[in-house]
PDB file of N, CA and C in Angstrom:
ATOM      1  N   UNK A   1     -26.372 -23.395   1.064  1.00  0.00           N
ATOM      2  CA  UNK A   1     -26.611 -21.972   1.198  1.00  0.00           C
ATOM      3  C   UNK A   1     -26.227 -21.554   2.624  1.00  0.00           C
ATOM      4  N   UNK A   2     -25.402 -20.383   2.528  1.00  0.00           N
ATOM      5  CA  UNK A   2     -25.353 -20.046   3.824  1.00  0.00           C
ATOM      6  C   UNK A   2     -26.261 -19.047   5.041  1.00  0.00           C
ATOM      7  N   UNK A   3     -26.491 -20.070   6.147  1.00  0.00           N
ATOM      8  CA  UNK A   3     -27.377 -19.050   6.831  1.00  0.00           C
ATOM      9  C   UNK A   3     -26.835 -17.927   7.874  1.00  0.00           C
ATOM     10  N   UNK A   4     -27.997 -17.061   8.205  1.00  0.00           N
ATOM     11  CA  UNK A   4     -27.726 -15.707   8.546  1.00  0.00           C
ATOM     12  C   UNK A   4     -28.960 -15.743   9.675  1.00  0.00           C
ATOM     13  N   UNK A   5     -28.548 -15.539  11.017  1.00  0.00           N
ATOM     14  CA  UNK A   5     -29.456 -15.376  11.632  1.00  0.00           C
ATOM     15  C   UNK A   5     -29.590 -13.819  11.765  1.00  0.00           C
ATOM     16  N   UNK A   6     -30.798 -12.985  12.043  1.00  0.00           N
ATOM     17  CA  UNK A   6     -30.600 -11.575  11.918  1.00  0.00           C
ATOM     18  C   UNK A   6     -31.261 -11.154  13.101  1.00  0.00           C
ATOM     19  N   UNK A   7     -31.133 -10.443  13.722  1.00  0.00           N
ATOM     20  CA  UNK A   7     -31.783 -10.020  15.026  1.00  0.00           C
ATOM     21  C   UNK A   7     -31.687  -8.400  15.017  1.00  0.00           C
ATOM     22  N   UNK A   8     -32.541  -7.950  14.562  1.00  0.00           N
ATOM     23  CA  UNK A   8     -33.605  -6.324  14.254  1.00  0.00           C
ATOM     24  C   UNK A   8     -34.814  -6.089  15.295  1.00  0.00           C
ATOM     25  N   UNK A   9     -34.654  -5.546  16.100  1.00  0.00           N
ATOM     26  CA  UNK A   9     -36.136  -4.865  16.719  1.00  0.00           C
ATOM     27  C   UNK A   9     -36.674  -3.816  15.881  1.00  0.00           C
ATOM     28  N   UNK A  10     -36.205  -3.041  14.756  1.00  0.00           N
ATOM     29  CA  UNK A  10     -37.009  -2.139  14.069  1.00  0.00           C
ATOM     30  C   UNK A  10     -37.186  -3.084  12.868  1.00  0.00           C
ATOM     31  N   UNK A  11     -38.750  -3.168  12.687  1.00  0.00           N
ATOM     32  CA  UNK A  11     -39.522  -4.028  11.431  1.00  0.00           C
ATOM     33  C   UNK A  11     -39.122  -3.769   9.792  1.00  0.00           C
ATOM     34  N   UNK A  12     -38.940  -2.548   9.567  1.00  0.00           N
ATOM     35  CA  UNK A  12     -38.784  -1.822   8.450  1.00  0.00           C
ATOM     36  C   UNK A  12     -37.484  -2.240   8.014  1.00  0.00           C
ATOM     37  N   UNK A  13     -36.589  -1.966   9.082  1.00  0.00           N
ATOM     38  CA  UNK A  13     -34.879  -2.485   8.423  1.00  0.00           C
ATOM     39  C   UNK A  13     -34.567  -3.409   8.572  1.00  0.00           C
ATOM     40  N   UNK A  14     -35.145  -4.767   9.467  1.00  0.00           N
ATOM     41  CA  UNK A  14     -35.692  -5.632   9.333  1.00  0.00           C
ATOM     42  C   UNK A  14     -35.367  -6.293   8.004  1.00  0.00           C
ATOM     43  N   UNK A  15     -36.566  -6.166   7.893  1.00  0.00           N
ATOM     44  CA  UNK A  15     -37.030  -6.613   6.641  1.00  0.00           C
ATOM     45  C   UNK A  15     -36.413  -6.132   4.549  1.00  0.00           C
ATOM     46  N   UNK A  16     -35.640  -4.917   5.186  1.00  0.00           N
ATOM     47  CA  UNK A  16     -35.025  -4.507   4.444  1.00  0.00           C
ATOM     48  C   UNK A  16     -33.775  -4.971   4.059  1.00  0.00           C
ATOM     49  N   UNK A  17     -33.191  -5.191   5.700  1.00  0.00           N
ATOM     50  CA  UNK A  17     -32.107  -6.424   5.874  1.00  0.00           C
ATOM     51  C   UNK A  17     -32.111  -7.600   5.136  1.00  0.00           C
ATOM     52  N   UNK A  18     -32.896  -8.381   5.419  1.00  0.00           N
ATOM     53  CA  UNK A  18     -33.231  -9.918   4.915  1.00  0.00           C
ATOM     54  C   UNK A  18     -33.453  -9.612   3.462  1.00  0.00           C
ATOM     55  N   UNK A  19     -34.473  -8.979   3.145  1.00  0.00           N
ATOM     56  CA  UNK A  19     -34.720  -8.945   1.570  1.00  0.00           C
ATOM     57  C   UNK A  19     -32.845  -8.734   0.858  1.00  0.00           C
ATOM     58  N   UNK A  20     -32.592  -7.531   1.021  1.00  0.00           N
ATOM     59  CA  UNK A  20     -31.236  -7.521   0.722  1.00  0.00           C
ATOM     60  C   UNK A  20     -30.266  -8.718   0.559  1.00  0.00           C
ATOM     61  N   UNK A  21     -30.070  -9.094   1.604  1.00  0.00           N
ATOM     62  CA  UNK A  21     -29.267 -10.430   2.125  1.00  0.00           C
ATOM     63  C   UNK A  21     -29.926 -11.641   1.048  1.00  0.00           C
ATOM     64  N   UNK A  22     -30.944 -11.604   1.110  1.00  0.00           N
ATOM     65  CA  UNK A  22     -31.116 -13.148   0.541  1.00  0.00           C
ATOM     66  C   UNK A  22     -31.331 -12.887  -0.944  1.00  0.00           C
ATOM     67  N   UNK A  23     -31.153 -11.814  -1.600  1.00  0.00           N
ATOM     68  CA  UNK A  23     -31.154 -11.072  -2.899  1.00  0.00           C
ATOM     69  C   UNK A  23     -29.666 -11.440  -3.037  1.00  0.00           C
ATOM     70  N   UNK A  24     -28.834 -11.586  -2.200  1.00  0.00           N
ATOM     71  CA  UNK A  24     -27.239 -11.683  -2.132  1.00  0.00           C
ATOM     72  C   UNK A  24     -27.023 -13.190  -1.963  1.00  0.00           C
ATOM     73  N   UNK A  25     -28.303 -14.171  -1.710  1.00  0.00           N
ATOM     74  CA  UNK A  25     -27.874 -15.602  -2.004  1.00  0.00           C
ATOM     75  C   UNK A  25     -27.805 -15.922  -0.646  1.00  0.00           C
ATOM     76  N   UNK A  26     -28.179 -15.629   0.674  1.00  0.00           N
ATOM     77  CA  UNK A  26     -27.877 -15.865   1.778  1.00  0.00           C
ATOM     78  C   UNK A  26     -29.611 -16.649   2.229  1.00  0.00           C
ATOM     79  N   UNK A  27     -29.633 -17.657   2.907  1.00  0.00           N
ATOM     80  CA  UNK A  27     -30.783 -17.756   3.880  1.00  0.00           C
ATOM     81  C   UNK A  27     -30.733 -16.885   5.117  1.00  0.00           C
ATOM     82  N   UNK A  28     -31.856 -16.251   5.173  1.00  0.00           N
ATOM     83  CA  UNK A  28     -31.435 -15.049   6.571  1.00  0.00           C
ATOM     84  C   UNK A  28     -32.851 -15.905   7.519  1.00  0.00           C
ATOM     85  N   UNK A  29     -33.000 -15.854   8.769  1.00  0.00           N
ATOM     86  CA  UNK A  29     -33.783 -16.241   9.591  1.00  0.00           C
ATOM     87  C   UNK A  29     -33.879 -14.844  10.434  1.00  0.00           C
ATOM     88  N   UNK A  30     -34.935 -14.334  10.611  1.00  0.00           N
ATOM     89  CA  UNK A  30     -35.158 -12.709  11.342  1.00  0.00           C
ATOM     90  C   UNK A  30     -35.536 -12.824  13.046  1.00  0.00           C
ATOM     91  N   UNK A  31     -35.268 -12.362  13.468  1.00  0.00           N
ATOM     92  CA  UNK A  31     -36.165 -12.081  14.958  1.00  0.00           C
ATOM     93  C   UNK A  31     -36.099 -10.940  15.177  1.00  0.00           C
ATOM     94  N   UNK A  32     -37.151 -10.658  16.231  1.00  0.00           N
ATOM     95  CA  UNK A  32     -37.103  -9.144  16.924  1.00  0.00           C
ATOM     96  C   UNK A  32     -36.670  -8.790  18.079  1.00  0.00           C
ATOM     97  N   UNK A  33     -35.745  -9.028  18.681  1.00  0.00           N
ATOM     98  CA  UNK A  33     -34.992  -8.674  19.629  1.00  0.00           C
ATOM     99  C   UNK A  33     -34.468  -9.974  20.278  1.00  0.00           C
ATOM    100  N   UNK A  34     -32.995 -10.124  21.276  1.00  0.00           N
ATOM    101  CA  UNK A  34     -32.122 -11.254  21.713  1.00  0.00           C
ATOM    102  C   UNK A  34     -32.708 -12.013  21.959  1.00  0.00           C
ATOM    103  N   UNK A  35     -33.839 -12.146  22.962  1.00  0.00           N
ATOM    104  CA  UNK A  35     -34.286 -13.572  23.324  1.00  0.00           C
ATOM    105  C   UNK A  35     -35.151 -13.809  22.696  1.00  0.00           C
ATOM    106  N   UNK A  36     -36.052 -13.504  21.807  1.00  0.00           N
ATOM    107  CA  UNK A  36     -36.829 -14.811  20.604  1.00  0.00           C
ATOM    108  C   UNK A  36     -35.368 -15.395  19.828  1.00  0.00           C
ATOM    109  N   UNK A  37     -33.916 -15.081  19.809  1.00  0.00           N
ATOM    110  CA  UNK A  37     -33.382 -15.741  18.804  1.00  0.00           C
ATOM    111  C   UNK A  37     -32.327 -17.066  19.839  1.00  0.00           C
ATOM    112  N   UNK A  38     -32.570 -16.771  20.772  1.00  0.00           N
ATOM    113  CA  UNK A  38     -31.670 -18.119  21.482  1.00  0.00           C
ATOM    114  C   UNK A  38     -32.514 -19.656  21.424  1.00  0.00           C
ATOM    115  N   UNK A  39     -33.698 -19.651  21.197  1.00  0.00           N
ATOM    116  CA  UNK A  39     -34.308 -20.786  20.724  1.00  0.00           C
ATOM    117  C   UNK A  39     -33.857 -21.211  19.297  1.00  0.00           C
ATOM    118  N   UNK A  40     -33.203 -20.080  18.511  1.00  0.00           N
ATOM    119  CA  UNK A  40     -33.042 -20.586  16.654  1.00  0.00           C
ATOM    120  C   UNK A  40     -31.663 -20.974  17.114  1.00  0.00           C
ATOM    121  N   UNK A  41     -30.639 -20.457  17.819  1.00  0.00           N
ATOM    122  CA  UNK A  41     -28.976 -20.803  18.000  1.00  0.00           C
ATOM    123  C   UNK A  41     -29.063 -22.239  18.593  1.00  0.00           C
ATOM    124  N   UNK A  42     -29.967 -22.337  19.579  1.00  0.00           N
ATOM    125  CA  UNK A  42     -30.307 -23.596  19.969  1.00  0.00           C
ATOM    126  C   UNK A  42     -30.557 -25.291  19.287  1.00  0.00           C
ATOM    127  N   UNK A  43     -31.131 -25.091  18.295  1.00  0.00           N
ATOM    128  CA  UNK A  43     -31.782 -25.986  17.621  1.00  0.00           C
ATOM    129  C   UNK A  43     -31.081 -25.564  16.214  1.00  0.00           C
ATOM    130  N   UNK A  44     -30.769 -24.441  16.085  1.00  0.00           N
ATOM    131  CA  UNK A  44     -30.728 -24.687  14.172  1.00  0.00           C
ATOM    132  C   UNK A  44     -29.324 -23.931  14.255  1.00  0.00           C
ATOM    133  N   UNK A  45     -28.223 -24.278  12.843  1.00  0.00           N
ATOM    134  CA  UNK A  45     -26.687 -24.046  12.942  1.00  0.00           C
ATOM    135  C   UNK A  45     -26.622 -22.665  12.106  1.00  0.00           C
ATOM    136  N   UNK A  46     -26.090 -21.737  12.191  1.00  0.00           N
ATOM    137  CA  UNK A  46     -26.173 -20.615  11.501  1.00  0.00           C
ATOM    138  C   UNK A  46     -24.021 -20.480  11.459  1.00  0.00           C
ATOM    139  N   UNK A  47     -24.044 -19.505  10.116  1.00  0.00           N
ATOM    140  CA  UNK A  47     -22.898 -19.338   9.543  1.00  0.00           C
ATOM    141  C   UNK A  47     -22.666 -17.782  10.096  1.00  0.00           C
ATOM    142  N   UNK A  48     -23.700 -16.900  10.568  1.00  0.00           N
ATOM    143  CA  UNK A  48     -23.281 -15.810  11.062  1.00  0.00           C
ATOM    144  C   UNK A  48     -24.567 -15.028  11.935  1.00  0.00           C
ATOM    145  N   UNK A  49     -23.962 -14.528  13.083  1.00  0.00           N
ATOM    146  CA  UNK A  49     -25.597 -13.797  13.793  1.00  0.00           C
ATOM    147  C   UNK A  49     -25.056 -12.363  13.565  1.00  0.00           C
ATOM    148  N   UNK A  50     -25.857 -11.588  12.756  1.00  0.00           N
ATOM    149  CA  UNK A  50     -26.203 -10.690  12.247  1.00  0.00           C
ATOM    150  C   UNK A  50     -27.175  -9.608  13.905  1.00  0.00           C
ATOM    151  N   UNK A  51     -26.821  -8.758  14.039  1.00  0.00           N
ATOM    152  CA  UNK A  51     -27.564  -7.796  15.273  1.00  0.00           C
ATOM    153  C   UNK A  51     -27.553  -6.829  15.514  1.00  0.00           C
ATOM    154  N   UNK A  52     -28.349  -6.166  15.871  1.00  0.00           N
ATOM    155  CA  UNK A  52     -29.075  -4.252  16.234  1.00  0.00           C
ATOM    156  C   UNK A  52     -28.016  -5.236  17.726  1.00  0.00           C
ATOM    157  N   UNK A  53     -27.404  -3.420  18.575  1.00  0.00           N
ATOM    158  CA  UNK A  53     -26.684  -3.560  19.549  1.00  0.00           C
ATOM    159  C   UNK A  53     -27.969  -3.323  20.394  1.00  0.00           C
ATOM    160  N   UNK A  54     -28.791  -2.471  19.953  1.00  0.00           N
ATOM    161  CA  UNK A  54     -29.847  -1.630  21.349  1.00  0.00           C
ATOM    162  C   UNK A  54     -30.956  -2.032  20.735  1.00  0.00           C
ATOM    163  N   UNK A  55     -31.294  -2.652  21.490  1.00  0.00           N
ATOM    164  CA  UNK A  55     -32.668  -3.379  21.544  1.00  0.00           C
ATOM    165  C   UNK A  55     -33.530  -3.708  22.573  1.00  0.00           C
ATOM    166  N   UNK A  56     -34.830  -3.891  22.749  1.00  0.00           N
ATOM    167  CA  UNK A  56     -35.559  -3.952  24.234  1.00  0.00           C
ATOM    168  C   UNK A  56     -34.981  -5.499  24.808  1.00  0.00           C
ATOM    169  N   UNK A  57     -35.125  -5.678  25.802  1.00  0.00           N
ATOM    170  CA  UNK A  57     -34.688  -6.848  26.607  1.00  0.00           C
ATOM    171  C   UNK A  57     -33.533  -7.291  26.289  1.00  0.00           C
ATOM    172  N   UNK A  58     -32.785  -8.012  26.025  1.00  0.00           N
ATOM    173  CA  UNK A  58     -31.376  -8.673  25.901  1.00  0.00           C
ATOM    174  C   UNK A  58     -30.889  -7.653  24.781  1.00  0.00           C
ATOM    175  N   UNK A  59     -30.418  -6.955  24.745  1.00  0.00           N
ATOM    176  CA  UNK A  59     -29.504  -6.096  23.488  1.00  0.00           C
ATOM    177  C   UNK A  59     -28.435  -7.169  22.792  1.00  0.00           C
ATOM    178  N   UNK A  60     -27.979  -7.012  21.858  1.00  0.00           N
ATOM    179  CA  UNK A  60     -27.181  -7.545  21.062  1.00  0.00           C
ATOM    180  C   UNK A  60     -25.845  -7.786  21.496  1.00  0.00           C
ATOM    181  N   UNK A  61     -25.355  -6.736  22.270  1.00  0.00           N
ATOM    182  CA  UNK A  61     -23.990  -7.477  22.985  1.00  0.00           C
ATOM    183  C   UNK A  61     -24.252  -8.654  23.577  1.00  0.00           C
ATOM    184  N   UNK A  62     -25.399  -8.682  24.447  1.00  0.00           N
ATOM    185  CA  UNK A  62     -25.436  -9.971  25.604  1.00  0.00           C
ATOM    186  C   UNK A  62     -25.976 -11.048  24.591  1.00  0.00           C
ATOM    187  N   UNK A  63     -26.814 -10.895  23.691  1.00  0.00           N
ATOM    188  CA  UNK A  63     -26.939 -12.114  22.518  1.00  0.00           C
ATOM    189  C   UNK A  63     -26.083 -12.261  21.810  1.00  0.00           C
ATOM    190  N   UNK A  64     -25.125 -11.738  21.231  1.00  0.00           N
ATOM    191  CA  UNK A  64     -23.663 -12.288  20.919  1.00  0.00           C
ATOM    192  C   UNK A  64     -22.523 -12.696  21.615  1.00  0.00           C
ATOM    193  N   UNK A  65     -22.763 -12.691  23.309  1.00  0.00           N
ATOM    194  CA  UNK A  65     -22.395 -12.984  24.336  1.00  0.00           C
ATOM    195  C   UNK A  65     -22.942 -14.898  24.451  1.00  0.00           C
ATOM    196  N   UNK A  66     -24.089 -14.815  24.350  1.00  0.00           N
ATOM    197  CA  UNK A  66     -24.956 -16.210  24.380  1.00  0.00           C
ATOM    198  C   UNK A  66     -24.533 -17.023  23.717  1.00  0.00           C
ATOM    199  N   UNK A  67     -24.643 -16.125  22.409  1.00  0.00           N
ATOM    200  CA  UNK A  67     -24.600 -17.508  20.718  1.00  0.00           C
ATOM    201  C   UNK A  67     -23.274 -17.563  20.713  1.00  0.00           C
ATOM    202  N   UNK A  68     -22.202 -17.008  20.695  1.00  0.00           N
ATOM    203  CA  UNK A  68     -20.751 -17.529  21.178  1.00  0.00           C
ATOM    204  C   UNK A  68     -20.130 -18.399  22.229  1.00  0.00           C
ATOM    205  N   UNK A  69     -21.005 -18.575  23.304  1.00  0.00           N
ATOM    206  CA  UNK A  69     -20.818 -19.324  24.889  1.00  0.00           C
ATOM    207  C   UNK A  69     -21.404 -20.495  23.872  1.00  0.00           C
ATOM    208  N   UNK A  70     -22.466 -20.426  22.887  1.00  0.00           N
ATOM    209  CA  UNK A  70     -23.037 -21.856  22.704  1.00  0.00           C
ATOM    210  C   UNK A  70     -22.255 -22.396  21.179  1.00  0.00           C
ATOM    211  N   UNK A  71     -21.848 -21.759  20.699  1.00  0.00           N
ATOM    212  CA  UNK A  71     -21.411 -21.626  19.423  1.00  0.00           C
ATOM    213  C   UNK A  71     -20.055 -21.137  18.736  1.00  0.00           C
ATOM    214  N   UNK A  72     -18.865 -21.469  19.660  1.00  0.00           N
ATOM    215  CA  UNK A  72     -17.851 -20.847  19.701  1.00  0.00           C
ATOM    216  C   UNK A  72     -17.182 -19.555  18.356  1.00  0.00           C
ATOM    217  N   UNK A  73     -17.127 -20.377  17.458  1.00  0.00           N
ATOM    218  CA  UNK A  73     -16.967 -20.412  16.370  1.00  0.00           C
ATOM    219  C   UNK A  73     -17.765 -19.667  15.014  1.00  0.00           C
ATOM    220  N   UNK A  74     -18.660 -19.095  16.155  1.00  0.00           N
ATOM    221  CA  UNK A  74     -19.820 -18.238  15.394  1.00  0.00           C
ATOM    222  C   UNK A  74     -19.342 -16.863  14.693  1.00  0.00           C
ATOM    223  N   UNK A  75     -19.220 -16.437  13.572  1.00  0.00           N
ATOM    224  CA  UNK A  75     -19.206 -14.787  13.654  1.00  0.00           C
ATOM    225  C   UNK A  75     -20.351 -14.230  14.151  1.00  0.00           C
ATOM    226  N   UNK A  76     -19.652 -12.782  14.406  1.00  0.00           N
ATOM    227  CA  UNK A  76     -21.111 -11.993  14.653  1.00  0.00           C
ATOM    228  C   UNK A  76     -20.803 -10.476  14.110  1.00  0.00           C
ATOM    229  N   UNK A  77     -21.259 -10.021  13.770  1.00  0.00           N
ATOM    230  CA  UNK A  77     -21.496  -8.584  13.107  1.00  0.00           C
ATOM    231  C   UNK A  77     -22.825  -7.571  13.693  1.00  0.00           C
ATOM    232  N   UNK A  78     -22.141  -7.004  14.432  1.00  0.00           N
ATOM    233  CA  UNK A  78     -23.097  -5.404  14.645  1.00  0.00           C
ATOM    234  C   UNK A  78     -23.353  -4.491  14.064  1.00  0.00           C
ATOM    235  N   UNK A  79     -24.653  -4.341  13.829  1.00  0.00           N
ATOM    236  CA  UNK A  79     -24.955  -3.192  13.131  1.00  0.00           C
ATOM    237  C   UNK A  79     -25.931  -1.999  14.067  1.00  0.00           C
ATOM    238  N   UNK A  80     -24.894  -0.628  14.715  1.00  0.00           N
ATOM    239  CA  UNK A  80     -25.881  -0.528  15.161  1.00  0.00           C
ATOM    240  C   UNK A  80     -26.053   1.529  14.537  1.00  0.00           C
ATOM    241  N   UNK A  81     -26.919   2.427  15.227  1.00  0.00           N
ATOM    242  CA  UNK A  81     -27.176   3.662  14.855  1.00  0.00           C
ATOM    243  C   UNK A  81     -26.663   4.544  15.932  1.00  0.00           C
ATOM    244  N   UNK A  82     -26.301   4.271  17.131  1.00  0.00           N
ATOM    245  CA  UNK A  82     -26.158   4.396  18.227  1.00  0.00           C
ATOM    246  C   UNK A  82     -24.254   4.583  18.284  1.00  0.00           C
ATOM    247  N   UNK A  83     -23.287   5.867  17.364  1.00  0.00           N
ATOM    248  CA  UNK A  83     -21.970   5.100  17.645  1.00  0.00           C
ATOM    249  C   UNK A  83     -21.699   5.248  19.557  1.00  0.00           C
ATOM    250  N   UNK A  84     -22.150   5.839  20.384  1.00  0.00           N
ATOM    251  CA  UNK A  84     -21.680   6.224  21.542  1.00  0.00           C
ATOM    252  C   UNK A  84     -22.301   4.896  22.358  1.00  0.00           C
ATOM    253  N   UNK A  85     -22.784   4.558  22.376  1.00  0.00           N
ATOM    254  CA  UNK A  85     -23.486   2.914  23.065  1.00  0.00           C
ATOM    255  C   UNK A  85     -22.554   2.128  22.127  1.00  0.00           C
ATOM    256  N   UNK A  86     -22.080   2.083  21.071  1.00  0.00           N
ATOM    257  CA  UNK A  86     -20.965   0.679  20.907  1.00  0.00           C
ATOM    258  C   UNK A  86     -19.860   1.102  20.604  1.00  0.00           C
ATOM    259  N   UNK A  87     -19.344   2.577  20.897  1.00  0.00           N
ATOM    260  CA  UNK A  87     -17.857   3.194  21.890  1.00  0.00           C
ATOM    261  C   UNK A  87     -17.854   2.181  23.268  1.00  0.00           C
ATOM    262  N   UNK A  88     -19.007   2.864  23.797  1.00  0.00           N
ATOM    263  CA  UNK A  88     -18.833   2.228  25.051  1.00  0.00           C
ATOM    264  C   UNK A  88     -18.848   0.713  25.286  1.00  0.00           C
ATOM    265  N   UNK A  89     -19.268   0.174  24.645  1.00  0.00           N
ATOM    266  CA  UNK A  89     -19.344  -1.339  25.036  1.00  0.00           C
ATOM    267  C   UNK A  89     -18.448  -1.855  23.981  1.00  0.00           C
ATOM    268  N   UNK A  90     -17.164  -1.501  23.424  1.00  0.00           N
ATOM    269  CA  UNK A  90     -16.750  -1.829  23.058  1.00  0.00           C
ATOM    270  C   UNK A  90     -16.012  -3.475  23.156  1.00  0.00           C
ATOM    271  N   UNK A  91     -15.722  -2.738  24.649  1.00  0.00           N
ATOM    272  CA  UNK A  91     -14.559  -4.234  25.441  1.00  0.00           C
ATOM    273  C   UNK A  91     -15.586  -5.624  26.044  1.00  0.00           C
ATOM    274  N   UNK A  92     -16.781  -4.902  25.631  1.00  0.00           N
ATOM    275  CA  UNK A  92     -17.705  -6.408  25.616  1.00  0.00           C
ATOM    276  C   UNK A  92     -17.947  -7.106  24.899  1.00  0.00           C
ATOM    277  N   UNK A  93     -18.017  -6.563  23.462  1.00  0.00           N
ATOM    278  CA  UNK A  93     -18.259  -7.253  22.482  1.00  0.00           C
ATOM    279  C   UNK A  93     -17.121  -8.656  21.845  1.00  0.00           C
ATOM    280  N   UNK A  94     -17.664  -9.735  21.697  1.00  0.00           N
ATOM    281  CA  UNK A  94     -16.761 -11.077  21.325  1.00  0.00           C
ATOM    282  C   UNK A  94     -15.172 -10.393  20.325  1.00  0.00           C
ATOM    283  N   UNK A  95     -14.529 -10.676  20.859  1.00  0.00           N
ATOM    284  CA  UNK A  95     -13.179 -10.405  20.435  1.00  0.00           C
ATOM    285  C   UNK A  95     -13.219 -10.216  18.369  1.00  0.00           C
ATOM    286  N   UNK A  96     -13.552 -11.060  18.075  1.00  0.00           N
ATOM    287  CA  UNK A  96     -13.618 -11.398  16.966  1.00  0.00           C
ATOM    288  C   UNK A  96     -14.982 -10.699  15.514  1.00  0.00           C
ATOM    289  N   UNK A  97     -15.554  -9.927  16.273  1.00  0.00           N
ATOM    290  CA  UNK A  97     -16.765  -9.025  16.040  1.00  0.00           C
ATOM    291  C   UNK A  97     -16.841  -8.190  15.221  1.00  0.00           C
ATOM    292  N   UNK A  98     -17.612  -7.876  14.325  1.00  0.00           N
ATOM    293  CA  UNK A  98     -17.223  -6.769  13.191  1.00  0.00           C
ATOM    294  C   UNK A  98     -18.437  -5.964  13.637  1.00  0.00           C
ATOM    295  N   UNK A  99     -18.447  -3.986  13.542  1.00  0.00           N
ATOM    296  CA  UNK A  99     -19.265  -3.433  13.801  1.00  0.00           C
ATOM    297  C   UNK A  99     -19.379  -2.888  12.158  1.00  0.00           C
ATOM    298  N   UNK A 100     -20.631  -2.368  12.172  1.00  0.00           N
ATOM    299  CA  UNK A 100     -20.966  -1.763  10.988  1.00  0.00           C
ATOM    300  C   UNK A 100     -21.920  -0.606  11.540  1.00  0.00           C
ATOM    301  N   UNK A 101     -21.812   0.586  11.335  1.00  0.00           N
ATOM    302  CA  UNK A 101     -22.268   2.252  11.945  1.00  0.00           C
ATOM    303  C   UNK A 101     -23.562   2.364  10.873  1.00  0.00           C
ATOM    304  N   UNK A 102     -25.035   2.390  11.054  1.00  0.00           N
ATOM    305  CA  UNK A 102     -25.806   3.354  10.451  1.00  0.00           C
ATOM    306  C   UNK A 102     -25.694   4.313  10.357  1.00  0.00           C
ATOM    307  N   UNK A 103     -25.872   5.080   9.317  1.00  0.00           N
ATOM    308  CA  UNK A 103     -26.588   4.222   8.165  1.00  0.00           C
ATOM    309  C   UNK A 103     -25.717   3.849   7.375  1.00  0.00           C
ATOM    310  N   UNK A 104     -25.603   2.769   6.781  1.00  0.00           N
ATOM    311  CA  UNK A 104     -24.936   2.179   5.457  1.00  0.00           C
ATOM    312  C   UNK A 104     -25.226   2.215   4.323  1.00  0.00           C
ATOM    313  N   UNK A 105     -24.727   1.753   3.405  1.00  0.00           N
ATOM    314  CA  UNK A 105     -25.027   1.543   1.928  1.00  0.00           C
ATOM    315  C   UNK A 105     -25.536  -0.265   2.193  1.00  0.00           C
ATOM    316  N   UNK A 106     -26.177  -0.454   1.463  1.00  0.00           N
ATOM    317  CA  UNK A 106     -26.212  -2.147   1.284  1.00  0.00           C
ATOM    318  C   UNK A 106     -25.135  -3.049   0.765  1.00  0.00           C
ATOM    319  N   UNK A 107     -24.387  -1.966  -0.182  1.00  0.00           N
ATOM    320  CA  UNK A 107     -23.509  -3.060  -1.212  1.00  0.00           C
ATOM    321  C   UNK A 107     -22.432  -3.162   0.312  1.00  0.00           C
ATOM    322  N   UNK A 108     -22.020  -2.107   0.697  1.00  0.00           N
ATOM    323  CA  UNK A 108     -21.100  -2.532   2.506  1.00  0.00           C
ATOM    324  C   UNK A 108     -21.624  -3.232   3.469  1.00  0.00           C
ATOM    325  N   UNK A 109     -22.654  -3.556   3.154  1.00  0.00           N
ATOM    326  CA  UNK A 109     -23.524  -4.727   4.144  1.00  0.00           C
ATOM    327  C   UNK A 109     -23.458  -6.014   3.359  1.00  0.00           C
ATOM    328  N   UNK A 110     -23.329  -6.225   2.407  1.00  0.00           N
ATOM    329  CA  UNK A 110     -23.103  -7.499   1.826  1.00  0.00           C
ATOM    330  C   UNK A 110     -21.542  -8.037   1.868  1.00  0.00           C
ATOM    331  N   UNK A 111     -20.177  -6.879   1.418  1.00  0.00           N
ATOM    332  CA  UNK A 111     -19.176  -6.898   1.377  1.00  0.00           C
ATOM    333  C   UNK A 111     -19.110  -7.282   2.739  1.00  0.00           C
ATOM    334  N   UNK A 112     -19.336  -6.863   3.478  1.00  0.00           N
ATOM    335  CA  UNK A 112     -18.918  -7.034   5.060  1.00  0.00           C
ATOM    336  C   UNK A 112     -19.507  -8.522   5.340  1.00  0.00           C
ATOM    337  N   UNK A 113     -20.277  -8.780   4.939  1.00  0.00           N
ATOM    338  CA  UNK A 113     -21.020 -10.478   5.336  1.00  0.00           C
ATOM    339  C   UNK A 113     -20.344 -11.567   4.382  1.00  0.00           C
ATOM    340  N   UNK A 114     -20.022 -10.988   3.442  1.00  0.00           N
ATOM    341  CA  UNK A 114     -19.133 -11.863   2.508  1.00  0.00           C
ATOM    342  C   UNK A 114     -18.013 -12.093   3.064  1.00  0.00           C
ATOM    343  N   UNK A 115     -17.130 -11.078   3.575  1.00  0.00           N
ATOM    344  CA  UNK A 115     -15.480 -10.911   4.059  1.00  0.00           C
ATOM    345  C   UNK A 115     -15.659 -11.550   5.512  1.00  0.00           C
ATOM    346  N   UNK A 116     -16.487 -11.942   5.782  1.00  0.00           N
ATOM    347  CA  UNK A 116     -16.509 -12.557   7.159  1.00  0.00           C
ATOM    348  C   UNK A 116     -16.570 -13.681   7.462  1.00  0.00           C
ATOM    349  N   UNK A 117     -17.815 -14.288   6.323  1.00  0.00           N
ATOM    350  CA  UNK A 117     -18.174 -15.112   5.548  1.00  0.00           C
ATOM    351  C   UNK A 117     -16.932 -16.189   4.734  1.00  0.00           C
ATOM    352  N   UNK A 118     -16.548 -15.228   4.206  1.00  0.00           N
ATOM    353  CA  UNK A 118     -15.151 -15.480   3.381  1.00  0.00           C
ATOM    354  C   UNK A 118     -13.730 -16.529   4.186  1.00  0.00           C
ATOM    355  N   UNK A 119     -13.439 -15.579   4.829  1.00  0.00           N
ATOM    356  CA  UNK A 119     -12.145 -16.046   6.371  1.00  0.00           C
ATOM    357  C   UNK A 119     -12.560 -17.614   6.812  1.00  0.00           C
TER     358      UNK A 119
END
């Protein structure tokens, strides 16, 4: 089964996330913002880090900054609500990065984790 690390500071979509995702056959592992999840990249192998860009303490660019320095080979996919904060940080984000704009549909949140997934 493939895993999904997910990194959400809002609880609700969160959790809405994961339920979704693993309804789609995925193991998802959740945290609430960048640094509770560099202990899971650390120790456990994930197939994709899943991330909110704006988040309290480490935001999601600089944790997809991390889990790539440790994990070359990692995808990562942004999801954030914010398009003018990931305009701007565009040229930071890992070369290889897929963004996804709130709000979405789910079935484009699965397609998008599949096609990434997929490659």
């Amino acid at each position: 089964m493939l895993r999904i690390l997910l990194a959400e500071d809002d609880e609700t979509m969160r959790m809405f996330l994961s339920r979704s995702l693993e309804k789609a056959g995925y193991d998802v592992v959740t945290v609430s913002h960048g640094a509770e999840a560099i202990p899971y990249l650390t120790n456990e192998k994930f197939d994709l880090l899943l991330t909110d860009i704006v988040m309290p303490g480490m935001d999601g660019i600089e944790l997809a900054r991390r889990a790539t320095a440790m994990h070359e080979e990692l995808p990562v996919m942004f999801i954030t609500g914010f398009a003018a904060v990931a305009m701007d940080r565009t040229k930071e984000r890992p070369k290889s990065s897929k963004l996804l704009q709130k709000p979405f549909h789910l079935r484009d949140l699965v397609d998008e984790v599949e096609g990434i997934l997929a490659a």
